[in-house]
N, C-alpha and C. Protein backbone atom coordinates (compact mmCIF):
# COMPACT_ATOMS: atom_id res chain seq x y z
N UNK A 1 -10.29 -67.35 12.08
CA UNK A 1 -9.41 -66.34 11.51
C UNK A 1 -9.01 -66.81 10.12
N UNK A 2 -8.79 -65.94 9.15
CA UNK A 2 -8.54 -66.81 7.93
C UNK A 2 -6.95 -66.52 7.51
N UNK A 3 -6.74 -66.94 6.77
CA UNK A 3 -5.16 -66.81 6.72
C UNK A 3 -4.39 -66.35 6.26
N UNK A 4 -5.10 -64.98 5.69
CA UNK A 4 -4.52 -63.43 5.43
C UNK A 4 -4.35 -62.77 6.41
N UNK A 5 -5.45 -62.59 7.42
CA UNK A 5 -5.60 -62.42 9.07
C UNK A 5 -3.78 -62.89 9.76
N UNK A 6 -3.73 -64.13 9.72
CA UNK A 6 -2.95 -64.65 10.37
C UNK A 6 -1.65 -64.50 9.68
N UNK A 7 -1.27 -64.64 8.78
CA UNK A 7 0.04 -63.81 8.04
C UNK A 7 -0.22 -62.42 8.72
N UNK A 8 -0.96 -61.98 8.37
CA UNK A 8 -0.17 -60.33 8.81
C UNK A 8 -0.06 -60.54 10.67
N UNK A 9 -0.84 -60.93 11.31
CA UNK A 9 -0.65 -61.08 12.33
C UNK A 9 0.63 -61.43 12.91
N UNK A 10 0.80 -62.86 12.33
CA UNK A 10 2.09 -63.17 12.66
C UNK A 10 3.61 -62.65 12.60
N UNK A 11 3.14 -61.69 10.82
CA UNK A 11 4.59 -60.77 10.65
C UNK A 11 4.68 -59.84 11.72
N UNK A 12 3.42 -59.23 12.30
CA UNK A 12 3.22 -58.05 13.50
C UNK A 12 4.24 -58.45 14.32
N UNK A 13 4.05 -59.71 15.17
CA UNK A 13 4.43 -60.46 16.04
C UNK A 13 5.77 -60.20 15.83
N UNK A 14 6.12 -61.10 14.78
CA UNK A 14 7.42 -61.18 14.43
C UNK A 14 8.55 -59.85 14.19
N UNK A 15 8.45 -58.95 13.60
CA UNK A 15 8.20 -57.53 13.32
C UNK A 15 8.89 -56.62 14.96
N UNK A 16 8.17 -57.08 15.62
CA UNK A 16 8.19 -56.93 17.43
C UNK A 16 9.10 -57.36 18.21
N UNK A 17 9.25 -58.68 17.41
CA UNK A 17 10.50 -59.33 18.37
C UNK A 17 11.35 -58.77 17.70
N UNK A 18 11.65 -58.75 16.61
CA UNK A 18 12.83 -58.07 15.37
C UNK A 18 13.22 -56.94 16.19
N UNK A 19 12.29 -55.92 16.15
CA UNK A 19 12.67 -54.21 17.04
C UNK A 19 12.97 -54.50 18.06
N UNK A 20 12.57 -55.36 18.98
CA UNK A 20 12.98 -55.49 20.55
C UNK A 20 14.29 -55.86 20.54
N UNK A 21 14.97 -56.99 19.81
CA UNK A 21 15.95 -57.16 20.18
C UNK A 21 16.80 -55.91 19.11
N UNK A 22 16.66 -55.54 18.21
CA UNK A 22 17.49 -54.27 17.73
C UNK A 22 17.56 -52.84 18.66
N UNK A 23 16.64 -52.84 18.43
CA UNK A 23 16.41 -51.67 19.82
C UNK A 23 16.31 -50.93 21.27
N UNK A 24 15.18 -51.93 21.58
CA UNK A 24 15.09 -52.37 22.80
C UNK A 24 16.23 -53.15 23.98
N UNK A 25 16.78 -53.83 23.31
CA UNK A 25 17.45 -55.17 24.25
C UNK A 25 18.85 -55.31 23.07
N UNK A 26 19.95 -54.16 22.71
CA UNK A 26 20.43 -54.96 21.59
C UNK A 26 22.05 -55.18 22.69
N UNK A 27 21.91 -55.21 24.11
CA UNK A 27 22.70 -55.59 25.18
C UNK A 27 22.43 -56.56 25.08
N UNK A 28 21.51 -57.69 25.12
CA UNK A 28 20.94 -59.03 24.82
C UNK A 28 21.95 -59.94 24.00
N UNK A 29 23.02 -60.53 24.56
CA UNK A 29 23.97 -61.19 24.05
C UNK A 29 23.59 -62.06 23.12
N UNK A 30 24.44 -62.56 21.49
CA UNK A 30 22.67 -63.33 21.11
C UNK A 30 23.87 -64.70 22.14
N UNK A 31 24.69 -64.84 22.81
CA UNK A 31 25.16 -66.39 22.91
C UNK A 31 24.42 -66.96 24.08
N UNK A 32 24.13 -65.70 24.67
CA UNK A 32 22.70 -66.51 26.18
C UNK A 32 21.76 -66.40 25.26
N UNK A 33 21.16 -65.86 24.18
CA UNK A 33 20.28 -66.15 23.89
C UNK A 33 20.37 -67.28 23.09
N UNK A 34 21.32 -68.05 22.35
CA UNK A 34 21.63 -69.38 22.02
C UNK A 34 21.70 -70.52 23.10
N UNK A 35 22.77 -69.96 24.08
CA UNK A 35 22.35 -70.78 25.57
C UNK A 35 20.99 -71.45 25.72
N UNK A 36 20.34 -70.02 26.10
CA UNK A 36 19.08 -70.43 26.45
C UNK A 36 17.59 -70.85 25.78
N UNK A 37 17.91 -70.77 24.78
CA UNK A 37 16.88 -70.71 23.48
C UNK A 37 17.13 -71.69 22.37
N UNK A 38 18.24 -71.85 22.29
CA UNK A 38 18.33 -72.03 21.18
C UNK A 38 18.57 -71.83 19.61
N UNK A 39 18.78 -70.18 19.87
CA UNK A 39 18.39 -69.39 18.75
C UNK A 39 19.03 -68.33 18.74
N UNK A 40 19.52 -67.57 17.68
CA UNK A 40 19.93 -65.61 17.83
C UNK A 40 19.48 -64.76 17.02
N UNK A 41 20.31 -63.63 16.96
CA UNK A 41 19.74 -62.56 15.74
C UNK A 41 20.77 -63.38 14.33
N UNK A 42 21.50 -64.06 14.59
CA UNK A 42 22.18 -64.53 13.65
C UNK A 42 21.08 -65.72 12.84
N UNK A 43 21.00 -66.49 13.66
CA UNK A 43 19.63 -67.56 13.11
C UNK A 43 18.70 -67.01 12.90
N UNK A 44 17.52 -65.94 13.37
CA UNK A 44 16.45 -64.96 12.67
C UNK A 44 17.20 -64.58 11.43
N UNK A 45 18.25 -64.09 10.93
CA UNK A 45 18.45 -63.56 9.94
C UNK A 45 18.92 -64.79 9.06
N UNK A 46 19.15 -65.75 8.98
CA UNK A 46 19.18 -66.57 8.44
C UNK A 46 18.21 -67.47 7.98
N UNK A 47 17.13 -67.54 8.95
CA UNK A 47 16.01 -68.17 8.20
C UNK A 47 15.33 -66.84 7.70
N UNK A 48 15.70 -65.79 7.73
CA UNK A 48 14.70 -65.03 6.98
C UNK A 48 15.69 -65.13 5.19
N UNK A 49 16.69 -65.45 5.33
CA UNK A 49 17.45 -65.66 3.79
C UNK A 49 16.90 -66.94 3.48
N UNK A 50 16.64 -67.61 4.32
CA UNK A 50 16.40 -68.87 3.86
C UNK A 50 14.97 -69.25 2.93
N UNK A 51 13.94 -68.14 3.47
CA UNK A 51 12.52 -68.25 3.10
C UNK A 51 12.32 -67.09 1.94
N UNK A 52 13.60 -66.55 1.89
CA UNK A 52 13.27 -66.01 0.83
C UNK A 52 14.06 -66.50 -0.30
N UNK A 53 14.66 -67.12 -0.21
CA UNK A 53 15.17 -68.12 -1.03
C UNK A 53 14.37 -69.08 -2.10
N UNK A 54 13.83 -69.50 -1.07
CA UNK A 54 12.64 -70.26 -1.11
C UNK A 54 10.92 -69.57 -1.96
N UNK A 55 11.48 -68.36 -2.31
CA UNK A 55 10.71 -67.56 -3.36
C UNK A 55 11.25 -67.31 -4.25
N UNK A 56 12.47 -67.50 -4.16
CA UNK A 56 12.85 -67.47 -5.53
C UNK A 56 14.19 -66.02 -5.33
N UNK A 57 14.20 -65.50 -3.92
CA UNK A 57 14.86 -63.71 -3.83
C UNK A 57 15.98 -63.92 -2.94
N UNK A 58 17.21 -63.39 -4.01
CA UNK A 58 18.22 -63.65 -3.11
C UNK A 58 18.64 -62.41 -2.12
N UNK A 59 18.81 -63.25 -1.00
CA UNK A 59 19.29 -61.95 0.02
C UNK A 59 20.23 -62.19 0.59
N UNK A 60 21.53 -61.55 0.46
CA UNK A 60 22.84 -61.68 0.91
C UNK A 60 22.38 -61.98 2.46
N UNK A 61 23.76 -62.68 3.16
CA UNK A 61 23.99 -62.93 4.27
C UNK A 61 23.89 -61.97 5.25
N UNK A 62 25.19 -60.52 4.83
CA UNK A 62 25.44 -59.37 4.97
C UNK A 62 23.45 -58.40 5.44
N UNK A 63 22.26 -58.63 4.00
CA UNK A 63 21.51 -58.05 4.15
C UNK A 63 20.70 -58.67 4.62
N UNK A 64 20.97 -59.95 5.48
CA UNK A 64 19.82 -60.42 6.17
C UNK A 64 20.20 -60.19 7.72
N UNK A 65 21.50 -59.77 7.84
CA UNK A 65 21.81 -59.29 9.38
C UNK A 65 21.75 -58.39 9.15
N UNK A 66 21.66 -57.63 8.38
CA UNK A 66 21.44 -56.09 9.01
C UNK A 66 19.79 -55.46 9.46
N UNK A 67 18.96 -56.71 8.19
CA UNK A 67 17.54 -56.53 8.97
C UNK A 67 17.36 -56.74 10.66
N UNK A 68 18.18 -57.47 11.23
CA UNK A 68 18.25 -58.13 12.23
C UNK A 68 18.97 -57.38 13.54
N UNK A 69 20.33 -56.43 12.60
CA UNK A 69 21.37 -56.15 13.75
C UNK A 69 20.95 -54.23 13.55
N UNK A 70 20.46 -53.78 12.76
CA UNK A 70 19.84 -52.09 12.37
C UNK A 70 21.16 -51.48 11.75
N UNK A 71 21.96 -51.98 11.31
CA UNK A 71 23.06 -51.78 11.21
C UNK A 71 24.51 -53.09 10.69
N UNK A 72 25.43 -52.58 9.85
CA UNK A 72 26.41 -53.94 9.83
C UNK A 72 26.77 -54.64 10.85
N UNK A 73 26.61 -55.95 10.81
CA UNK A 73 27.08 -57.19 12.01
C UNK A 73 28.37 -56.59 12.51
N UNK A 74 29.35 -56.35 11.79
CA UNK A 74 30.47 -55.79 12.45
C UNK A 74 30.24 -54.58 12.99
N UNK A 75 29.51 -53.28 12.79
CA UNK A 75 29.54 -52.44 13.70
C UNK A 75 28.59 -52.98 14.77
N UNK A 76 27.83 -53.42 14.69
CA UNK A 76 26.84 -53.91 15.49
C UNK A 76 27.52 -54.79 16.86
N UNK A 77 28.57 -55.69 16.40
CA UNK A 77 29.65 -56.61 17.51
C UNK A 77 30.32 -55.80 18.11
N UNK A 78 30.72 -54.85 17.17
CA UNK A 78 31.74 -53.84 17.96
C UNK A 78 31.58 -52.66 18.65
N UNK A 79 29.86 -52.58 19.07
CA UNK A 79 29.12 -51.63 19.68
C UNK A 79 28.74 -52.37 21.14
N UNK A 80 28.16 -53.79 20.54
CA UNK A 80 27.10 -54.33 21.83
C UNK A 80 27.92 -55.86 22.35
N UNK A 81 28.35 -56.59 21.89
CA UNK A 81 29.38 -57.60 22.01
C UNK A 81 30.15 -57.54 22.91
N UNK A 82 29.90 -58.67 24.06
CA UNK A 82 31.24 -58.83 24.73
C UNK A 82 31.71 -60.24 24.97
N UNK A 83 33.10 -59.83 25.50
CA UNK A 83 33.78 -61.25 25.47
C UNK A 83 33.06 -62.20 26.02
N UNK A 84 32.82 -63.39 25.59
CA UNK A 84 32.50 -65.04 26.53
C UNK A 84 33.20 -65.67 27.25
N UNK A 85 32.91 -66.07 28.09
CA UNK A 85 33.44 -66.41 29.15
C UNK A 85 33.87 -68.46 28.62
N UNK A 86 34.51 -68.79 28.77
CA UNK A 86 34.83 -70.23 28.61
C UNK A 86 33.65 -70.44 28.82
N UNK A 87 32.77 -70.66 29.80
CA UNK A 87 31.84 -71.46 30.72
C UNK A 87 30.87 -71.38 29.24
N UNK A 88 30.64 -69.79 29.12
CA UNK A 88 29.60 -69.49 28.20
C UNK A 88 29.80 -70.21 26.43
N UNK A 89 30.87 -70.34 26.44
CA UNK A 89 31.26 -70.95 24.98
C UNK A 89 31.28 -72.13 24.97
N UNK A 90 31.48 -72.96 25.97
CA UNK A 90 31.21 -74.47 25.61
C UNK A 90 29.54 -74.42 25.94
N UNK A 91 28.68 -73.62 26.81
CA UNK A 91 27.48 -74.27 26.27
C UNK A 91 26.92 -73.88 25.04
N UNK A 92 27.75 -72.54 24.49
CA UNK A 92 27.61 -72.09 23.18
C UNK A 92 27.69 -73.18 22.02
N UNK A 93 28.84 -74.01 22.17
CA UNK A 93 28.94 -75.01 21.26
C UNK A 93 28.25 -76.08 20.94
N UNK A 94 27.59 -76.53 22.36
CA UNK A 94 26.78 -77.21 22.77
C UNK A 94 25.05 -77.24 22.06
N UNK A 95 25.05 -75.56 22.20
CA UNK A 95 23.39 -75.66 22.04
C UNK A 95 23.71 -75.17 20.02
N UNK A 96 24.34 -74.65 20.01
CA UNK A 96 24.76 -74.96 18.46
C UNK A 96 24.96 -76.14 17.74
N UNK A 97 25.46 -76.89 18.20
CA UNK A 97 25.40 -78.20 17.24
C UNK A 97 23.89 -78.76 17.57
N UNK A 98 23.67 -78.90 18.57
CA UNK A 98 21.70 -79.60 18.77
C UNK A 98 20.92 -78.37 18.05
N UNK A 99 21.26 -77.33 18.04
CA UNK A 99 20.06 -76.59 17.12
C UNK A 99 20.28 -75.93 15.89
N UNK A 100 21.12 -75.99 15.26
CA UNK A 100 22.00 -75.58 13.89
C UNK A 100 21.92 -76.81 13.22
N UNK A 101 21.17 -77.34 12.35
CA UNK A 101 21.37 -78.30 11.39
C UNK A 101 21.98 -77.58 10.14
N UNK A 102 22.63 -78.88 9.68
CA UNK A 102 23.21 -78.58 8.15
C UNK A 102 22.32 -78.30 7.03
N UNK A 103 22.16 -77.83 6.55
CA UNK A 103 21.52 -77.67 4.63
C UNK A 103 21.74 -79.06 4.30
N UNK A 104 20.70 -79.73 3.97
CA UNK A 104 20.93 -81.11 3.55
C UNK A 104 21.35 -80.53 1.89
């Protein structure tokens, strides 16, 4: 496969998961999905500021969650968001510090 092939491929991919969790699944808490993963729509939208950064294009914070949330983070929390449970917030804290590194 050569690796024009595989860029677009991969954005497909990627692209997919993006709509699923906006659309599809946006009940999908992202803090089990930090729980369990490692990861959220908050971190997708952040490394997507991050790589475009990294071209040189700045993209607000604000416009990299909204690629992410279809809509502002705050209406978006205040649509699909619910409270955490203690239990759920300390492993929240937990899998956040092991998978959130700093900006050196």
């Amino acid at each position: 496969m050569d690796r024009q092939t595989q860029i677009e491929i991969e954005a497909a991919a990627f692209r997919t998961l993006r709509n699923h969790l906006m659309i599809e699944r946006p009940d999908v808490q992202n803090i089990d999905m930090m729980n369990l993963a490692g990861f959220c729509r908050n971190c997708l939208s952040r490394w997507m500021q991050e790589a475009a950064a990294e071209k040189g294009i700045e993209i607000t914070k604000e416009q990299a969650r909204e690629a992410f949330y279809g809509m502002p983070y705050d209406e978006w929390k205040s649509r699909n968001q619910t409270d955490a449970s203690p239990e759920k917030q300390a492993a929240f804290d937990k899998a956040f510090a092991e998978n959130v590194k700093p900006k050196n």
